[in-house]
PDB file of N, CA and C in Angstrom:
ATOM      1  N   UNK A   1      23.587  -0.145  19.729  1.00  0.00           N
ATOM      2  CA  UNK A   1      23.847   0.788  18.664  1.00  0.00           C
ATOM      3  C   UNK A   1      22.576   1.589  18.392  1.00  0.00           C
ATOM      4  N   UNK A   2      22.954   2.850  18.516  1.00  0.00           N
ATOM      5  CA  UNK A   2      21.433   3.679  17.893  1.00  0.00           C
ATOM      6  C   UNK A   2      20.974   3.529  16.386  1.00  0.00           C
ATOM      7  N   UNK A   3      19.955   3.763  16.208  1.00  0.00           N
ATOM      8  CA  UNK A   3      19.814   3.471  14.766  1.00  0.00           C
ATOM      9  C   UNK A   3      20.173   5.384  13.920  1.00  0.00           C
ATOM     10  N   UNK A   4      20.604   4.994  12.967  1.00  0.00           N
ATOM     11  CA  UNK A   4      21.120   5.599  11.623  1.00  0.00           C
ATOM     12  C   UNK A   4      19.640   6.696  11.379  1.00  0.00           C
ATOM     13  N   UNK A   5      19.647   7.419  10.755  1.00  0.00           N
ATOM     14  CA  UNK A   5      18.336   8.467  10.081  1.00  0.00           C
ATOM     15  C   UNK A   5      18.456   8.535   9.068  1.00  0.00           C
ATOM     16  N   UNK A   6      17.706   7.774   7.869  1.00  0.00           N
ATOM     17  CA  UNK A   6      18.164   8.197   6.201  1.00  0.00           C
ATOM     18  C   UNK A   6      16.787   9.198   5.870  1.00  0.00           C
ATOM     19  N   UNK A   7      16.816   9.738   4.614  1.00  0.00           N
ATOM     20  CA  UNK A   7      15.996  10.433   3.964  1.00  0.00           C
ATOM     21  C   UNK A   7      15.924   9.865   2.404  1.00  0.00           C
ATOM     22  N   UNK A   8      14.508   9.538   2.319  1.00  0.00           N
ATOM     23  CA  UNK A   8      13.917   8.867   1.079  1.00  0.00           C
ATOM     24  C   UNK A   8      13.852   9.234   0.064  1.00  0.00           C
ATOM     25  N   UNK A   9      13.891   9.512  -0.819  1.00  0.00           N
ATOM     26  CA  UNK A   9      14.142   9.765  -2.198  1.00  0.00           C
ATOM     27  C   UNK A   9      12.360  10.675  -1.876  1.00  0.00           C
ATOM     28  N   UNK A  10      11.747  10.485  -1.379  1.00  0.00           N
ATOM     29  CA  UNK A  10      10.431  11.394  -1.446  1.00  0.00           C
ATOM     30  C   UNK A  10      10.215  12.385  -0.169  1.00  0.00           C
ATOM     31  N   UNK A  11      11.344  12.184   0.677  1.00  0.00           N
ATOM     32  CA  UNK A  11      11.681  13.419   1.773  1.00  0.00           C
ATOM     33  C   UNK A  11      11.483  12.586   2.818  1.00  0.00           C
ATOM     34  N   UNK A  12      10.629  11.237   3.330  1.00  0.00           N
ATOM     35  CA  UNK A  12      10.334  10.679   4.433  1.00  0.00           C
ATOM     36  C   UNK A  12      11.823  10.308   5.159  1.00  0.00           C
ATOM     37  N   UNK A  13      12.183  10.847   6.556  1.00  0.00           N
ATOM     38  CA  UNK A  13      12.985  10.681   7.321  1.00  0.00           C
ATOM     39  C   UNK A  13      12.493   8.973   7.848  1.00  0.00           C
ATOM     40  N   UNK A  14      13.742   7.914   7.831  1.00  0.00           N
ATOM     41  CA  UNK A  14      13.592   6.857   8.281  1.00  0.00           C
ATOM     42  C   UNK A  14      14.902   6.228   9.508  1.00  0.00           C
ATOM     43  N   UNK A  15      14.494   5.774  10.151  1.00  0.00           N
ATOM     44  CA  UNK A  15      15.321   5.233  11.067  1.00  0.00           C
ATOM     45  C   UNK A  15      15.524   4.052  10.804  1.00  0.00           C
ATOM     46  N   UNK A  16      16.898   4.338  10.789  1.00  0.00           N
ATOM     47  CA  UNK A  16      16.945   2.221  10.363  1.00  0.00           C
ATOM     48  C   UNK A  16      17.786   1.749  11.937  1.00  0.00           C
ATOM     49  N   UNK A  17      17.209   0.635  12.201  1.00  0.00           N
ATOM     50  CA  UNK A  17      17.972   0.020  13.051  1.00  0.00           C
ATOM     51  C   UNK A  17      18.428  -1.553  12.566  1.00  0.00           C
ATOM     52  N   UNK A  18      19.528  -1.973  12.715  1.00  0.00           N
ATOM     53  CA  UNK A  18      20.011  -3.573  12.229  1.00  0.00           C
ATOM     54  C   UNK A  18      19.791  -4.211  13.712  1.00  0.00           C
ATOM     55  N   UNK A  19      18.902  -5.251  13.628  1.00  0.00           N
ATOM     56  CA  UNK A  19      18.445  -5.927  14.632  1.00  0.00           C
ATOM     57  C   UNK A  19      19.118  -6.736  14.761  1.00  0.00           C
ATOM     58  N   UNK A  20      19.618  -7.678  13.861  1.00  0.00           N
ATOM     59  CA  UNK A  20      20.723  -8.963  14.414  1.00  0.00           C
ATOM     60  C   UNK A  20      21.312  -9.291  12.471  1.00  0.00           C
ATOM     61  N   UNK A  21      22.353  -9.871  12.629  1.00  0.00           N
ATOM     62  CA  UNK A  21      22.251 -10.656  11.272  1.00  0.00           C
ATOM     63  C   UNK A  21      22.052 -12.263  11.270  1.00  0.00           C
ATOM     64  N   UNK A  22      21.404 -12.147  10.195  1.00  0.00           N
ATOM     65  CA  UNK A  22      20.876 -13.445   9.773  1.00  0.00           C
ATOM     66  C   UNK A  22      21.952 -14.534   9.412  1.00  0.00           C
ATOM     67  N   UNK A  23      21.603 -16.070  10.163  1.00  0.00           N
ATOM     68  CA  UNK A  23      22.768 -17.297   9.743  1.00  0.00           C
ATOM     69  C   UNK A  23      22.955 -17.304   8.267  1.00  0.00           C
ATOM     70  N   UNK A  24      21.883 -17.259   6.848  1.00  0.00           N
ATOM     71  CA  UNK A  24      22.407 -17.294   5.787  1.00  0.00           C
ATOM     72  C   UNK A  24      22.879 -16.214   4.998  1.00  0.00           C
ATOM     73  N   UNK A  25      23.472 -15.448   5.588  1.00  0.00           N
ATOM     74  CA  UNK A  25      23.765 -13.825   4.896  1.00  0.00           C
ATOM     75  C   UNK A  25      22.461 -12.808   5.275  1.00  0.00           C
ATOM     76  N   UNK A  26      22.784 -11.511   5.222  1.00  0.00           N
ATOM     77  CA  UNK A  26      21.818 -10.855   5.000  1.00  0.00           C
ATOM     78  C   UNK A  26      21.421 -10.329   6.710  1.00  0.00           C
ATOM     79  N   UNK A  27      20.328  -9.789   6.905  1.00  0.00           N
ATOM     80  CA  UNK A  27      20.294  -9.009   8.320  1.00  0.00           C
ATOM     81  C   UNK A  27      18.416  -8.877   8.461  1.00  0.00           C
ATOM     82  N   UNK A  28      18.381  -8.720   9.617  1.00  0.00           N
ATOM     83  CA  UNK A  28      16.821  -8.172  10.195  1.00  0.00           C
ATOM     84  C   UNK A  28      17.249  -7.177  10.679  1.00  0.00           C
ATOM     85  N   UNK A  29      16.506  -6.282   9.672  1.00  0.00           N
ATOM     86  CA  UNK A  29      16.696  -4.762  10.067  1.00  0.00           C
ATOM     87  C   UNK A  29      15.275  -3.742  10.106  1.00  0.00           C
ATOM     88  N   UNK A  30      15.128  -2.801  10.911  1.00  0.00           N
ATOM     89  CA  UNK A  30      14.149  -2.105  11.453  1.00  0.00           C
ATOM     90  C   UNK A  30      13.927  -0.847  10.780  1.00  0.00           C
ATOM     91  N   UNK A  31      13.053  -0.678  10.203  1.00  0.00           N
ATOM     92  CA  UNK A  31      12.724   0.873   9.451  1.00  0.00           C
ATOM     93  C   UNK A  31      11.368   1.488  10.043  1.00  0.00           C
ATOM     94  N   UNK A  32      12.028   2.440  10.687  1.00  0.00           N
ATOM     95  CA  UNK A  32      11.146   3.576  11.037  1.00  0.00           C
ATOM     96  C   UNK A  32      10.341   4.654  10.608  1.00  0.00           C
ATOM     97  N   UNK A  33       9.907   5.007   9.860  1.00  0.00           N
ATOM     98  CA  UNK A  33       9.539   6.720   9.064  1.00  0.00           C
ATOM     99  C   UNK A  33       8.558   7.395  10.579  1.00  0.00           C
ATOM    100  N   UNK A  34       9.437   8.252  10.143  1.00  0.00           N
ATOM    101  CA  UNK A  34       8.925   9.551  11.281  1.00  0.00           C
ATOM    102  C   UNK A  34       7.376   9.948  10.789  1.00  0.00           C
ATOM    103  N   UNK A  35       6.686  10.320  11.692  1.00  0.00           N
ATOM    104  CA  UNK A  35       5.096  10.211  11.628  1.00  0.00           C
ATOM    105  C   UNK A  35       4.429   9.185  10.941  1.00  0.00           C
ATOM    106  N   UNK A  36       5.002   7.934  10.471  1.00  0.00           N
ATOM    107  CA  UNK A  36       4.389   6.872   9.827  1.00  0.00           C
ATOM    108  C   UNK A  36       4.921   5.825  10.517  1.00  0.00           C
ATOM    109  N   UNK A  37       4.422   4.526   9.666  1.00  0.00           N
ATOM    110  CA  UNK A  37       4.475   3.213   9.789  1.00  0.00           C
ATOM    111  C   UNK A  37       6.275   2.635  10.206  1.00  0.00           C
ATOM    112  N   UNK A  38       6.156   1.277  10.592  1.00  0.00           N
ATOM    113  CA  UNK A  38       7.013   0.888  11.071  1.00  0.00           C
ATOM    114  C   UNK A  38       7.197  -0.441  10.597  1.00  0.00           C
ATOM    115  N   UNK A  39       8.523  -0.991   9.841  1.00  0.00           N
ATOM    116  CA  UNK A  39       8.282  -2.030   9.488  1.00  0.00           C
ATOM    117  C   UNK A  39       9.846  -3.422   9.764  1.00  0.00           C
ATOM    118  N   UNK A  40       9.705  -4.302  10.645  1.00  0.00           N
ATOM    119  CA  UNK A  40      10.553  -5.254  10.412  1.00  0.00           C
ATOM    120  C   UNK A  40      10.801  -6.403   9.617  1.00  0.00           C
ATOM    121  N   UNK A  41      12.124  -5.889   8.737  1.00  0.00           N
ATOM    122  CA  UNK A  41      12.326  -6.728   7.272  1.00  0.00           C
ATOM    123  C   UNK A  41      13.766  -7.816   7.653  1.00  0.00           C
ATOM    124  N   UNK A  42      13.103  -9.036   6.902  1.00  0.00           N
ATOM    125  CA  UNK A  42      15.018  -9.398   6.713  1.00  0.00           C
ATOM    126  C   UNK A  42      15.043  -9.556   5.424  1.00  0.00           C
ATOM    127  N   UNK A  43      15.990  -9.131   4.935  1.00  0.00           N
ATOM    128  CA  UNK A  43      17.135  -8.468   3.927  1.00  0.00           C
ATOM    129  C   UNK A  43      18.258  -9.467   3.612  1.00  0.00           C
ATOM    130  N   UNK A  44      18.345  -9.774   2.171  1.00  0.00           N
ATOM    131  CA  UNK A  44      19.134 -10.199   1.807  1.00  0.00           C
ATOM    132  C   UNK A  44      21.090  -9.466   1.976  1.00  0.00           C
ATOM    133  N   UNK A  45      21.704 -10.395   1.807  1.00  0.00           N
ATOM    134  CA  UNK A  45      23.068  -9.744   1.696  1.00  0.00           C
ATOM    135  C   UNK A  45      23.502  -8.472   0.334  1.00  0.00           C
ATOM    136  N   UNK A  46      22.402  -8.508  -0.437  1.00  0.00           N
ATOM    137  CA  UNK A  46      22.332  -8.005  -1.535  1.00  0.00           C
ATOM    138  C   UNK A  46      21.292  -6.468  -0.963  1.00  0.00           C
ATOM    139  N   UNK A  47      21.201  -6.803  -0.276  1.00  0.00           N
ATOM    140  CA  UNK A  47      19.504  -5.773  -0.087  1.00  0.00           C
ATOM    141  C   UNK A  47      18.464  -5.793  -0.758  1.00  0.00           C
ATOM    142  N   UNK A  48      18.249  -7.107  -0.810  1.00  0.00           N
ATOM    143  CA  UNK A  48      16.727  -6.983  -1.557  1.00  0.00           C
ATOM    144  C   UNK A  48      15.745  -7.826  -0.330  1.00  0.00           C
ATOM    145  N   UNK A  49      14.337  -7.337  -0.130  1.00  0.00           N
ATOM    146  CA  UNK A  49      13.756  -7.692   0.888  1.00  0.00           C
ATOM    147  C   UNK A  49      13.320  -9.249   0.498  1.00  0.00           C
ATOM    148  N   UNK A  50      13.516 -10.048   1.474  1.00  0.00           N
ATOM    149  CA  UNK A  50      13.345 -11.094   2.030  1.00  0.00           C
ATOM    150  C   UNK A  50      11.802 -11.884   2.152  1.00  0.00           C
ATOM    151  N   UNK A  51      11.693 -11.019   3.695  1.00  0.00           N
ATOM    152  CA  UNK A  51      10.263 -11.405   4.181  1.00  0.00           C
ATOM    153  C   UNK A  51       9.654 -10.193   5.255  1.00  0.00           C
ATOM    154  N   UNK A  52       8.795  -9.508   4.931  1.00  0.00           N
ATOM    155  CA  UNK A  52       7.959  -8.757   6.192  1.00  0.00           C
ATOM    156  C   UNK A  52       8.191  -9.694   7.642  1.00  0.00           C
ATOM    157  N   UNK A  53       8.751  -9.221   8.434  1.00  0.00           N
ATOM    158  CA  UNK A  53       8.663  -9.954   9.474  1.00  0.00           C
ATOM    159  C   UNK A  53       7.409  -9.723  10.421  1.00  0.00           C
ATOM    160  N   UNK A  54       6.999  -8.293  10.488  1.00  0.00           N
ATOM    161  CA  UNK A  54       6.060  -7.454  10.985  1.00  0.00           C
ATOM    162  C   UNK A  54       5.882  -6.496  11.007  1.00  0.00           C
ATOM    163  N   UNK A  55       4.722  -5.523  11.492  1.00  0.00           N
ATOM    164  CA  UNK A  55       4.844  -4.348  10.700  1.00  0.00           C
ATOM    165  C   UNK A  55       3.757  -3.317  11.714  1.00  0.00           C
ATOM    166  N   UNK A  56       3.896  -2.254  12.190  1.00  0.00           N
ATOM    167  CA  UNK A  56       3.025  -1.430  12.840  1.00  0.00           C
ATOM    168  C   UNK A  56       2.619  -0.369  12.267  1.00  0.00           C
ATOM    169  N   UNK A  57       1.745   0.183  12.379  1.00  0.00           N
ATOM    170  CA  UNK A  57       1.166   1.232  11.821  1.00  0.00           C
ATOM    171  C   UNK A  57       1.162   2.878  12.215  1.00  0.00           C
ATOM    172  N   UNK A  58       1.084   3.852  11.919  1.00  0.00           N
ATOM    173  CA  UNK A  58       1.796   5.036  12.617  1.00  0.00           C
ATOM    174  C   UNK A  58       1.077   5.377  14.062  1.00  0.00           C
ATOM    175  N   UNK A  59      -0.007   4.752  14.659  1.00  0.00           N
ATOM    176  CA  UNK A  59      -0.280   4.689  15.792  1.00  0.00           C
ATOM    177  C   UNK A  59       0.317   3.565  16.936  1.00  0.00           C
ATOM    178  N   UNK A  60       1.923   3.053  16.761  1.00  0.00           N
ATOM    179  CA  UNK A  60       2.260   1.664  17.012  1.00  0.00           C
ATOM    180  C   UNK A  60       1.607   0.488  17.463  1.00  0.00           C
ATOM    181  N   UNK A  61       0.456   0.395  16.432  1.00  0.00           N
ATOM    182  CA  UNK A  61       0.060  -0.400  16.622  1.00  0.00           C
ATOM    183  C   UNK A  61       0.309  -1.929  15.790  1.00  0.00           C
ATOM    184  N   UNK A  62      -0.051  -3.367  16.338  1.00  0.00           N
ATOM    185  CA  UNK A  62       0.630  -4.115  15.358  1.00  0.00           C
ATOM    186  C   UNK A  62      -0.512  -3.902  14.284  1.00  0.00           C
ATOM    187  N   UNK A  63      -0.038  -3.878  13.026  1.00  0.00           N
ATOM    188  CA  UNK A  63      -1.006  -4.265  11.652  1.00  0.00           C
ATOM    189  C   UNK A  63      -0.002  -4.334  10.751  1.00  0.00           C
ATOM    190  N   UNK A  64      -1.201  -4.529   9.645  1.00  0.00           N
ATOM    191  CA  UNK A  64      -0.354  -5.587   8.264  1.00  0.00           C
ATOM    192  C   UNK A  64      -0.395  -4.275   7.570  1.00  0.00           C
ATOM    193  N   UNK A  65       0.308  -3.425   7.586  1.00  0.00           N
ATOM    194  CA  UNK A  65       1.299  -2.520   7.139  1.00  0.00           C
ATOM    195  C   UNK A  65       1.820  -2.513   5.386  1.00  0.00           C
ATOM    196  N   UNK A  66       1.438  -2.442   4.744  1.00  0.00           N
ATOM    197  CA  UNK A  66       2.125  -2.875   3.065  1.00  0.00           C
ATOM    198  C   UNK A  66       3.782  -1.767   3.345  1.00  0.00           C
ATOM    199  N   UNK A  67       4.537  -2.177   2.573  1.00  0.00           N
ATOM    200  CA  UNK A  67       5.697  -1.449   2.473  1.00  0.00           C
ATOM    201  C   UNK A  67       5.580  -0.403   1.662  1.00  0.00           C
ATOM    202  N   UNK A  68       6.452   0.702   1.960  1.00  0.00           N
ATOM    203  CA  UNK A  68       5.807   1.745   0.871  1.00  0.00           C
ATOM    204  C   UNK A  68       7.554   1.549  -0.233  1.00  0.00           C
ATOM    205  N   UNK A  69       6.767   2.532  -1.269  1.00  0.00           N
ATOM    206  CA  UNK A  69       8.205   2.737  -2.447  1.00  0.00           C
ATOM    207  C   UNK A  69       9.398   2.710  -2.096  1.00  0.00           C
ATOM    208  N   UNK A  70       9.663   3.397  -1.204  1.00  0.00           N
ATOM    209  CA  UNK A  70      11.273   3.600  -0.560  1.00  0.00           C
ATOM    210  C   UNK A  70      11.506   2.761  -0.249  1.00  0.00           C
ATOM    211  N   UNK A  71      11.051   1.973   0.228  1.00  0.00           N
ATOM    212  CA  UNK A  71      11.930   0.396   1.124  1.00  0.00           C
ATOM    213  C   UNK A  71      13.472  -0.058   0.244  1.00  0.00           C
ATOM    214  N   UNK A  72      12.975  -0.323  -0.978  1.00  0.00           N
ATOM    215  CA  UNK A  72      13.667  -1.002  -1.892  1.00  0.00           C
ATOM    216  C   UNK A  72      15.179  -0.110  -2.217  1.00  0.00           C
ATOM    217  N   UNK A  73      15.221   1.132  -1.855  1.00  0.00           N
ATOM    218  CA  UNK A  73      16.255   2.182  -2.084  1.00  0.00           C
ATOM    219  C   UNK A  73      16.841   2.273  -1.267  1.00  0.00           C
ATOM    220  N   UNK A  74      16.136   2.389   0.275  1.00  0.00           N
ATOM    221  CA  UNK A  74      17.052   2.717   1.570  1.00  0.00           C
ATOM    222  C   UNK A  74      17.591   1.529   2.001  1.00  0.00           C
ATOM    223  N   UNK A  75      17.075   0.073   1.452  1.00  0.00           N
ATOM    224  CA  UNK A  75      17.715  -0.907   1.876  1.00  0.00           C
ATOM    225  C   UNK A  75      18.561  -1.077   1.019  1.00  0.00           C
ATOM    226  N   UNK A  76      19.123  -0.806  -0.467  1.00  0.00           N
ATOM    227  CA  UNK A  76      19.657  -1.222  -1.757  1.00  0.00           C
ATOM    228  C   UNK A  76      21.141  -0.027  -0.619  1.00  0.00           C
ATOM    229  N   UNK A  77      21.124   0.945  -0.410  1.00  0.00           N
ATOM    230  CA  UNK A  77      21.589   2.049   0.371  1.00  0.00           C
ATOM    231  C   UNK A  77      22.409   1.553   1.437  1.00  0.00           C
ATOM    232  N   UNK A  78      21.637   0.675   2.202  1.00  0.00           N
ATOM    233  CA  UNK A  78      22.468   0.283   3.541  1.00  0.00           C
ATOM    234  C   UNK A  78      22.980  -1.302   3.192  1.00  0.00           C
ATOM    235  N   UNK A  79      22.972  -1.551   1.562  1.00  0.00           N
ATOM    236  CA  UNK A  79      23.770  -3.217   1.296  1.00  0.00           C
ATOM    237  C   UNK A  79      25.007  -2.636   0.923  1.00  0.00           C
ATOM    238  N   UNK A  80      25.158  -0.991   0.360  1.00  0.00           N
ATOM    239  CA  UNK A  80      26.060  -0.477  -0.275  1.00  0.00           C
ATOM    240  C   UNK A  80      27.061   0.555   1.066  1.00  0.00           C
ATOM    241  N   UNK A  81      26.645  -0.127   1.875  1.00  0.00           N
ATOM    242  CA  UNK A  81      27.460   1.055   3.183  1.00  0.00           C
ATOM    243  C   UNK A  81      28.318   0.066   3.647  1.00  0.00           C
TER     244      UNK A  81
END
């Protein structure tokens, strides 16, 4: 499945991809922002974040990445799709 393209409440274009779902509810899913960081979350069945699974930085590189504001909206977004 290709991943989806949302737009953030602050204009950042994000790619979400759903990586697998998780045995207790909920999903590992992949957020992209175009010219930025990259971050793999699992997500509650509710959409509220879980745990950083990992996280790259806008040069794909691996680093510890903080999540930015939007996370919490575009995932609240794709519990409601």
């Amino acid at each position: 499945m290709a991943p989806d393209t949302i737009e953030a409440y602050d204009g950042t274009e994000v790619e979400v991809d759903i990586v697998k779902p998780l045995s207790g509810g909920g999903a590992r899913v992949e957020l992209d922002a175009v010219d930025g960081g990259r971050w793999r979350l699992d997500v509650t069945s509710t959409g509220e974040l879980s745990e950083i699974v990992t996280s790259w930085n806008s040069n794909d590189e691996l680093a510890d990445v903080p999540v930015p504001d939007w996370v919490d909206d575009v995932l609240l977004r794709l519990a409601r799709a």
